[in-house]
Protein backbone atom coordinates (compact mmCIF):
# COMPACT_ATOMS: atom_id res chain seq x y z
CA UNK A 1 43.33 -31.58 7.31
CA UNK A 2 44.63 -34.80 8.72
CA UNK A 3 46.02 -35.70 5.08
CA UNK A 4 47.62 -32.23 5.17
CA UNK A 5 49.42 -32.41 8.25
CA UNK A 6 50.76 -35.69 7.21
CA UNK A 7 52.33 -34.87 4.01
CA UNK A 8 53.45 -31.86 5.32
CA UNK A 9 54.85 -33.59 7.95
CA UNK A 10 53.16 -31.20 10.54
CA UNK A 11 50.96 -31.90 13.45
CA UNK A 12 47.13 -31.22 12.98
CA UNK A 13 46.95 -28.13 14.92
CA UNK A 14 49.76 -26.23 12.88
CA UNK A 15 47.65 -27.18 9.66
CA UNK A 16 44.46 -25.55 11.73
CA UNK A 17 45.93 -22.63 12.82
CA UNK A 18 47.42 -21.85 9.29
CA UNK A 19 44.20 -22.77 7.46
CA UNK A 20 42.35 -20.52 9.46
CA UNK A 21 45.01 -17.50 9.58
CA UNK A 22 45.36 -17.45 13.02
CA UNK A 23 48.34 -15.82 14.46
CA UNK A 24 50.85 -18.94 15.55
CA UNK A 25 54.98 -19.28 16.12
CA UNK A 26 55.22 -21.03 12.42
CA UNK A 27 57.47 -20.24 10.00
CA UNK A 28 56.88 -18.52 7.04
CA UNK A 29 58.14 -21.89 4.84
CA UNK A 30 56.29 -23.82 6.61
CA UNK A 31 52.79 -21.58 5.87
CA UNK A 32 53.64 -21.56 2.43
CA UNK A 33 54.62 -25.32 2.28
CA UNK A 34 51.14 -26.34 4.09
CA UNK A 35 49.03 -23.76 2.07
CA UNK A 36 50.92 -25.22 -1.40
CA UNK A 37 49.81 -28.55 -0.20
CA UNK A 38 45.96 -27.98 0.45
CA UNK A 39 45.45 -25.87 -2.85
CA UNK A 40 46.88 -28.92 -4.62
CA UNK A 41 44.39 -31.38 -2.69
CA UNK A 42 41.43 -29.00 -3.12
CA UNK A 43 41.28 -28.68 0.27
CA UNK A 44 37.67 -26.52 1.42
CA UNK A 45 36.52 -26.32 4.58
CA UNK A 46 34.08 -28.08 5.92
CA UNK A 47 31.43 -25.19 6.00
CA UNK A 48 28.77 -27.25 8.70
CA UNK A 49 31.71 -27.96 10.74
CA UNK A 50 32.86 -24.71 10.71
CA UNK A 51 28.88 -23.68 12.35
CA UNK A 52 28.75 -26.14 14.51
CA UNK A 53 32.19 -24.91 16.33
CA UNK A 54 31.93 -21.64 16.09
CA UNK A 55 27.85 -21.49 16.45
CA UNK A 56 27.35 -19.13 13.50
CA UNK A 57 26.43 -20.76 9.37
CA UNK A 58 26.58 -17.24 7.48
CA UNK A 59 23.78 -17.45 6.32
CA UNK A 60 21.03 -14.75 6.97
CA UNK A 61 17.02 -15.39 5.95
CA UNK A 62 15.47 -12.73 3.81
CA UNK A 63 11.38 -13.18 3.21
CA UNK A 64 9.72 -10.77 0.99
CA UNK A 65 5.76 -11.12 0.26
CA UNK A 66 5.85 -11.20 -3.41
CA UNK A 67 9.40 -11.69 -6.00
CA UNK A 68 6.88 -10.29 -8.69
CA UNK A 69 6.82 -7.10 -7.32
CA UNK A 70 9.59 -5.02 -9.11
CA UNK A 71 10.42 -3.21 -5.54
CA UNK A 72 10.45 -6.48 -3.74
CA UNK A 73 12.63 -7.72 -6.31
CA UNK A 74 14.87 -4.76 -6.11
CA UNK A 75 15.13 -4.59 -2.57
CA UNK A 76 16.03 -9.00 -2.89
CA UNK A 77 19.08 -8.18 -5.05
CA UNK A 78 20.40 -5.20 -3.08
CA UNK A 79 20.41 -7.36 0.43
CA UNK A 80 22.35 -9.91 -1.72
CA UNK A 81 24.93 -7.63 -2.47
CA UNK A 82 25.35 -6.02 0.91
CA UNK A 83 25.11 -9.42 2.89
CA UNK A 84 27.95 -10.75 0.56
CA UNK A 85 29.77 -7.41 1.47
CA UNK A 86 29.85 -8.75 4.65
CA UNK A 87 31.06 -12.25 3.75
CA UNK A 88 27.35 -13.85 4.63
CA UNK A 89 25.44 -15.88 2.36
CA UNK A 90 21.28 -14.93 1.72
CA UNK A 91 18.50 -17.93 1.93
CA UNK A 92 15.66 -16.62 0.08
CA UNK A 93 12.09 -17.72 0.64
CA UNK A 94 9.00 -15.92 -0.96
CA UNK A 95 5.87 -15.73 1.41
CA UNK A 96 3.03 -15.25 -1.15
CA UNK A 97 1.92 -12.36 0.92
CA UNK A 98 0.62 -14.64 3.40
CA UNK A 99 1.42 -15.01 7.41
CA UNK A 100 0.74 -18.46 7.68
CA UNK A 101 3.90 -19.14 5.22
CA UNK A 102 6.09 -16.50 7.05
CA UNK A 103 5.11 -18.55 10.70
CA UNK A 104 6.47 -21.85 8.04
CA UNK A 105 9.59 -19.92 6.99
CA UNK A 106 10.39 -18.87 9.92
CA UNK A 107 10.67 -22.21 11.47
CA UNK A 108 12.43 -23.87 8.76
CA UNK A 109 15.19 -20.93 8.48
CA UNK A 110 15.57 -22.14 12.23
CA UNK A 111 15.74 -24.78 12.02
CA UNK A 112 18.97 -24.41 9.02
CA UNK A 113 20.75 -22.32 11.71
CA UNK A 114 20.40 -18.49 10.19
CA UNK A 115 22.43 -16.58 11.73
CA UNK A 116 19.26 -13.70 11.53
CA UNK A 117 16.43 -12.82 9.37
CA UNK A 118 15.49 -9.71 7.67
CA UNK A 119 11.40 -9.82 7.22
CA UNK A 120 9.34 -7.88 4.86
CA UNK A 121 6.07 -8.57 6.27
CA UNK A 122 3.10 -9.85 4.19
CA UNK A 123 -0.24 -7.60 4.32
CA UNK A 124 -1.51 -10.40 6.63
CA UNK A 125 1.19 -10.43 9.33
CA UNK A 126 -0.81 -7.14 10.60
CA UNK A 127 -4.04 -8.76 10.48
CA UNK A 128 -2.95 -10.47 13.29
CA UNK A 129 -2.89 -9.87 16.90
CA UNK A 130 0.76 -8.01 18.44
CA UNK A 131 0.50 -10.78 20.27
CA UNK A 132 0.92 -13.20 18.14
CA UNK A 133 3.51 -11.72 16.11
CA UNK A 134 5.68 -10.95 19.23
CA UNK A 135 5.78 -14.79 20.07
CA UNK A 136 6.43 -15.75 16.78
CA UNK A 137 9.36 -13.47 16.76
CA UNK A 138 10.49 -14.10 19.87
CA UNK A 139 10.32 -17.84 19.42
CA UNK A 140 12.61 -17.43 16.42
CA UNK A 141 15.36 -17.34 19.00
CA UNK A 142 17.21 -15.92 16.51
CA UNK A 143 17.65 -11.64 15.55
CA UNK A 144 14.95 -10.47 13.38
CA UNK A 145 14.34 -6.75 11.62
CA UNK A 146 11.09 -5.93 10.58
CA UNK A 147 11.78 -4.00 6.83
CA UNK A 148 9.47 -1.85 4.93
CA UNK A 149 7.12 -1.87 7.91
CA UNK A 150 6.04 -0.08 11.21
CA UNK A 151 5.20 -1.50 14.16
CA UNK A 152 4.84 -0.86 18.15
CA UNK A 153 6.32 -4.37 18.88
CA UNK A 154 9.74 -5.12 20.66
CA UNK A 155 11.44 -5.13 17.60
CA UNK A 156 13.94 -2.97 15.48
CA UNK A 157 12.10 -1.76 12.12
CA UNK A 158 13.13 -0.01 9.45
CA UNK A 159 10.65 1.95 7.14
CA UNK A 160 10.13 5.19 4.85
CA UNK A 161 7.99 8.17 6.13
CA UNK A 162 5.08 7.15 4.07
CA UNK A 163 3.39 9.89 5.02
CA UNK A 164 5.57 12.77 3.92
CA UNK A 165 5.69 10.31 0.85
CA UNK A 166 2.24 11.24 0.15
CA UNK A 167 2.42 14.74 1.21
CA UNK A 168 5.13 15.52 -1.08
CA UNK A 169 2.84 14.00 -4.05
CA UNK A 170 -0.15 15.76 -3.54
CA UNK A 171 1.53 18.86 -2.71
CA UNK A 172 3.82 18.26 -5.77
CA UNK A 173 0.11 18.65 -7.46
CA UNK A 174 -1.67 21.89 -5.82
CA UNK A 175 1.39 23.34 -6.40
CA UNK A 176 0.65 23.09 -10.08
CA UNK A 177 -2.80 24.38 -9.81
CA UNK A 178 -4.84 21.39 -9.37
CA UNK A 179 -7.10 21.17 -7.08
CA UNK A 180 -9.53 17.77 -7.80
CA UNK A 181 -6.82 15.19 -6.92
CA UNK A 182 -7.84 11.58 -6.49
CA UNK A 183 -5.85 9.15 -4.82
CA UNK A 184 -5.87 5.37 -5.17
CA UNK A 185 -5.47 4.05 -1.63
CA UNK A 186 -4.33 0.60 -0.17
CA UNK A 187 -6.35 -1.69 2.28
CA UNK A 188 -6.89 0.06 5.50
CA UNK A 189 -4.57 -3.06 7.22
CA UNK A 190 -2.30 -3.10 4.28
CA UNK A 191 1.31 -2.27 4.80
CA UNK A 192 2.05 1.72 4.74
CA UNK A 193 -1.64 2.14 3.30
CA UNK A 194 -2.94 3.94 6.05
CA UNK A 195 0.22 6.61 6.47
CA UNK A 196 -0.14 7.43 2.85
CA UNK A 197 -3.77 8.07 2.58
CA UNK A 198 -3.34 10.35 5.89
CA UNK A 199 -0.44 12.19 3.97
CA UNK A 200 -3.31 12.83 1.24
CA UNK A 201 -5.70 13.79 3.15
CA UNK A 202 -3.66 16.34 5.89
CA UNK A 203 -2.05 18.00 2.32
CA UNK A 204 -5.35 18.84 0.90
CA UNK A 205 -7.04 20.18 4.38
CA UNK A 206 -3.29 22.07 4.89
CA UNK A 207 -4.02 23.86 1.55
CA UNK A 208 -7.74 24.63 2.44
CA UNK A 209 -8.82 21.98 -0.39
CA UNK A 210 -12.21 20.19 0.58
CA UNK A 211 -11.89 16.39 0.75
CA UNK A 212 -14.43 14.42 -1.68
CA UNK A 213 -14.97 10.94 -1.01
CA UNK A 214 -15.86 10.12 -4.35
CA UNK A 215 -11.92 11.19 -4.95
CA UNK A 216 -10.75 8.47 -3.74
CA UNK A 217 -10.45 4.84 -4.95
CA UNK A 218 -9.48 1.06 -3.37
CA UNK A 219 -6.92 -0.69 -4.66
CA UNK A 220 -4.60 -3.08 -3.29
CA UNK A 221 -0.75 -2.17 -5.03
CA UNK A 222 -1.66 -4.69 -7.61
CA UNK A 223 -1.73 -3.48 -11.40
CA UNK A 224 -5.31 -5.58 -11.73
CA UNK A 225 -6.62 -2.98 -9.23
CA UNK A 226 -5.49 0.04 -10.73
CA UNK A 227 -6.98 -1.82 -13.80
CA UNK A 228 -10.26 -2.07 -12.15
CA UNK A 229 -10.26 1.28 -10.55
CA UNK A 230 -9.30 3.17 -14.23
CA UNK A 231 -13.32 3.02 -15.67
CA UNK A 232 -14.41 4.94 -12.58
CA UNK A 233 -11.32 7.60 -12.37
CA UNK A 234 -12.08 8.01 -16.19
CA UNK A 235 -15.81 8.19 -15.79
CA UNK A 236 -15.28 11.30 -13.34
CA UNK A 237 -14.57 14.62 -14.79
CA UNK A 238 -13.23 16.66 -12.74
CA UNK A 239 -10.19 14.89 -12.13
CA UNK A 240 -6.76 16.77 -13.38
CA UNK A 241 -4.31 14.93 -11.25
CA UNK A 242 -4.16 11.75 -9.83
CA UNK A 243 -1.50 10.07 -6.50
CA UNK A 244 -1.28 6.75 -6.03
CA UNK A 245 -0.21 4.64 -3.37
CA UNK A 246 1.91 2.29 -5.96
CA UNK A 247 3.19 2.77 -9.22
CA UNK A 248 1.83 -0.70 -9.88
CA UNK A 249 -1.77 0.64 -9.77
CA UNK A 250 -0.79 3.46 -12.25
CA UNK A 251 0.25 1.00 -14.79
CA UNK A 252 -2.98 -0.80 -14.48
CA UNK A 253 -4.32 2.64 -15.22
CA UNK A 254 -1.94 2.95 -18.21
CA UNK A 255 -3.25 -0.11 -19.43
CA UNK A 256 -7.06 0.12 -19.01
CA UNK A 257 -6.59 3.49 -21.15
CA UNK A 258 -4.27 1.97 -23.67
CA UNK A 259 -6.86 -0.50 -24.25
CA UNK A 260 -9.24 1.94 -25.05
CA UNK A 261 -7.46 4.21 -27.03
CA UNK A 262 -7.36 7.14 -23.93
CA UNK A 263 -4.20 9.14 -23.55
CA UNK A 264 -4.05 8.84 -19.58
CA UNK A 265 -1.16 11.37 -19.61
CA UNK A 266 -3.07 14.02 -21.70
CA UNK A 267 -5.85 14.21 -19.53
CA UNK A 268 -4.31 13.56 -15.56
CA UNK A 269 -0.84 14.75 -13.75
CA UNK A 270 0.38 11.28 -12.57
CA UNK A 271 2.11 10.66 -9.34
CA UNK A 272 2.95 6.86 -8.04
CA UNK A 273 4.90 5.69 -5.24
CA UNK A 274 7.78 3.12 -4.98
CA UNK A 275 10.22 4.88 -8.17
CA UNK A 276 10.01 1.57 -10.15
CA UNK A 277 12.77 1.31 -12.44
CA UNK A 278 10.56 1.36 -15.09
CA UNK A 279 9.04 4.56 -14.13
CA UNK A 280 11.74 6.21 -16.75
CA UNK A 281 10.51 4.45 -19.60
CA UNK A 282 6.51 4.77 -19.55
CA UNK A 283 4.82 6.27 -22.58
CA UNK A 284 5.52 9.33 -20.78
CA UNK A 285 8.09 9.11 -17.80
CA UNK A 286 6.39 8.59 -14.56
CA UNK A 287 6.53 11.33 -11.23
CA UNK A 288 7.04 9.12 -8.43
CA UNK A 289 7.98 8.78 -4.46
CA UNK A 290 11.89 7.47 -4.45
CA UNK A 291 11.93 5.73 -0.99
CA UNK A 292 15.91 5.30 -0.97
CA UNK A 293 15.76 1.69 -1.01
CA UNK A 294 19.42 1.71 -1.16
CA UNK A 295 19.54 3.41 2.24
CA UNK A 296 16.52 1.66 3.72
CA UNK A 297 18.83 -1.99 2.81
CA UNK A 298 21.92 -0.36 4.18
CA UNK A 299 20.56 0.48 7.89
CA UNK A 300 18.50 -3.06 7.71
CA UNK A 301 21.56 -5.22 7.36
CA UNK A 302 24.09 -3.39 9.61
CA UNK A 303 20.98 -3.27 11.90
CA UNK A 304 21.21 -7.18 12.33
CA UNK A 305 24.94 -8.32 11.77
CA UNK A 306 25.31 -5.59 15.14
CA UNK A 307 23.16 -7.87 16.66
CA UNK A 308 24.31 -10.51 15.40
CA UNK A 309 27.38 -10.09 16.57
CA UNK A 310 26.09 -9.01 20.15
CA UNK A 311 27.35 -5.35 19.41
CA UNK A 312 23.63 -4.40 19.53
CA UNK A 313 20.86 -5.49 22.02
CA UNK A 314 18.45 -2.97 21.97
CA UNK A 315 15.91 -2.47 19.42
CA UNK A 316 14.94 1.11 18.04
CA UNK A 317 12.07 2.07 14.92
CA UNK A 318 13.97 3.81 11.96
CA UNK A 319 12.71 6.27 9.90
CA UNK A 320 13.85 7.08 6.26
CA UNK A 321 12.71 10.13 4.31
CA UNK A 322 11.43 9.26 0.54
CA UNK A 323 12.06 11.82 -2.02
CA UNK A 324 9.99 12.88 -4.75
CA UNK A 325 11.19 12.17 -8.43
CA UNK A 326 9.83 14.82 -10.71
CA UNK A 327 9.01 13.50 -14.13
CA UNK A 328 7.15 14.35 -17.69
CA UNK A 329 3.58 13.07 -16.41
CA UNK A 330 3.37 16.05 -13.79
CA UNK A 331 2.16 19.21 -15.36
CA UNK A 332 0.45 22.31 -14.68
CA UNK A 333 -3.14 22.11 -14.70
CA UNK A 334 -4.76 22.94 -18.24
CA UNK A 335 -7.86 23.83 -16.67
């Protein structure tokens, strides 16, 4: 700027004030003449310098628990695009589903001067104490949204109603005369588990269904335990229908019976949960709860630039309702 203002024969603050498009007494030539100059130096600024005086990088911290995960993956490019929308930049760090690497992330997105963070929490970061998560948060010094998550602490979150998620899918089922659902559940301390195995189980006592234990299977949203789960649900025969709490389960199930030369979407009305993209393009196109990521990202990031810039204080716990996405693999029931 200092080789600007000399060539330009200007002093240092005129170059400053044009640079940065503040309003100023200049001329219009003189703009122009100063502006001409930089491009032709490939003048940038100085984007640490610009932090460090006006205490804010750009940058906002986005942790998910697993980049393999199409959802996660999904939900990684559409913060990208609304964060740019807003003229900030996204550091991405994966924590392997495990809180001990959020606690490092969080520290050394500090540490880089984030502007906020947007956390997806692992499975483990409610394993542990609301305690302990509180003063990790609050230690951040920095504004934090929990995504994709519940939680009682003093912090804004923004999740789906993963229960009506699951009521919609096994209702989407009884309505279609079946009445021996199973449901392939998530750890109890998993992330949403718990809300969708309650939205199972209030659907079937709300249509005077009996609840069977031996109905219901453990998984853990992985496609290796819907894989390990498929022998059993294939071994039981009265089974017509079949929710689960991830669509990555159901394509463990797709594969186990691939393998062994079952058609799964002969003999079971299939309903999953997350709307993968590739849900459309199964053997048969996969039913499945569409938790309007889109919206879900939206509310998240205007969430923290308001409290980013101070326009928001306050935190609150926001609800989005999923939607279900009728496909090919829910029938009526044969039986």
């Amino acid at each position: 700027m200092k080789d600007i203002a000399k060539k330009a024969g200007v002093s240092l603050s005129t170059v400053s004030l044009v640079l940065n498009n503040k309003e100023a007494r200049i001329s219009e030539k003189t703009k122009e003449k100063i502006k001409r100059i930089a491009q032709q130096n490939n003048y940038h600024p100085n984007s640490a310098a610009v932090s460090l005086s006006k205490k804010i990088s750009y940058n906002i911290g986005l942790i998910v628990p697993d980049i393999t995960n199409p959802f996660f993956a999904q939900l990684t490019r559409l913060v990208d695009e609304k964060i740019r929308s807003y003229g900030y930049s996204t550091l991405f760090a994966d924590s392997n589903n495990s809180a001990k690497r959020e606690k490092e992330i969080l520290a050394n997105m500090a540490s880089h001067g984030v502007d906020g963070v947007l956390l997806v929490p692992s499975n483990e970061f409610f394993y542990q104490s609301t305690k302990d998560n509180q003063e990790m948060i609050d230690d951040l010094g920095k504004p934090l949204i929990l995504v994709n998550a519940s939680s009682d602490m003093k912090v804004t979150t923004i999740n789906f109603d993963n229960y009506l998620g699951a009521q919609l899918a096994t209702q989407c089922l009884i309505d279609r005369g079946h009445r021996e659902i199973a449901f392939i559940k998530g750890k109890d301390k998993y992330v949403n588990a718990p809300e969708r195995y309650r939205g199972y189980l209030d659907t079937l006592k709300k249509n005077n269904l009996q609840f069977d234990p031996n109905l219901v299977y453990k998984g853990d949203y992985s496609i290796e335990s819907g894989y390990r789960a498929a022998p059993q649900i294939f071994n039981n025969p009265k089974i017509t229908g079949i929710v689960s709490s991830s669509d990555m389960m159901i394509f463990g199930l797709i594969k186990w019976s691939n393998e062994h030369h079952l058609d799964i979407f002969d003999r079971y009305s299939l309903i999953g949960f997350d709307n993968d993209p590739t849900d459309a393009f199964t053997q048969v196109p996969l039913a499945s709860i569409d938790q309007e990521l889109s919206l879900m990202v939206n509310e998240a990031t205007t969430q923290l630039i308001q409290k980013i810039n101070k326009k928001v204080n306050s935190y609150k716990h926001i609800i989005i309702k999923p939607k279900l996405i009728v496909r090919r693999s829910v029938r009526k029931n044969k039986n």
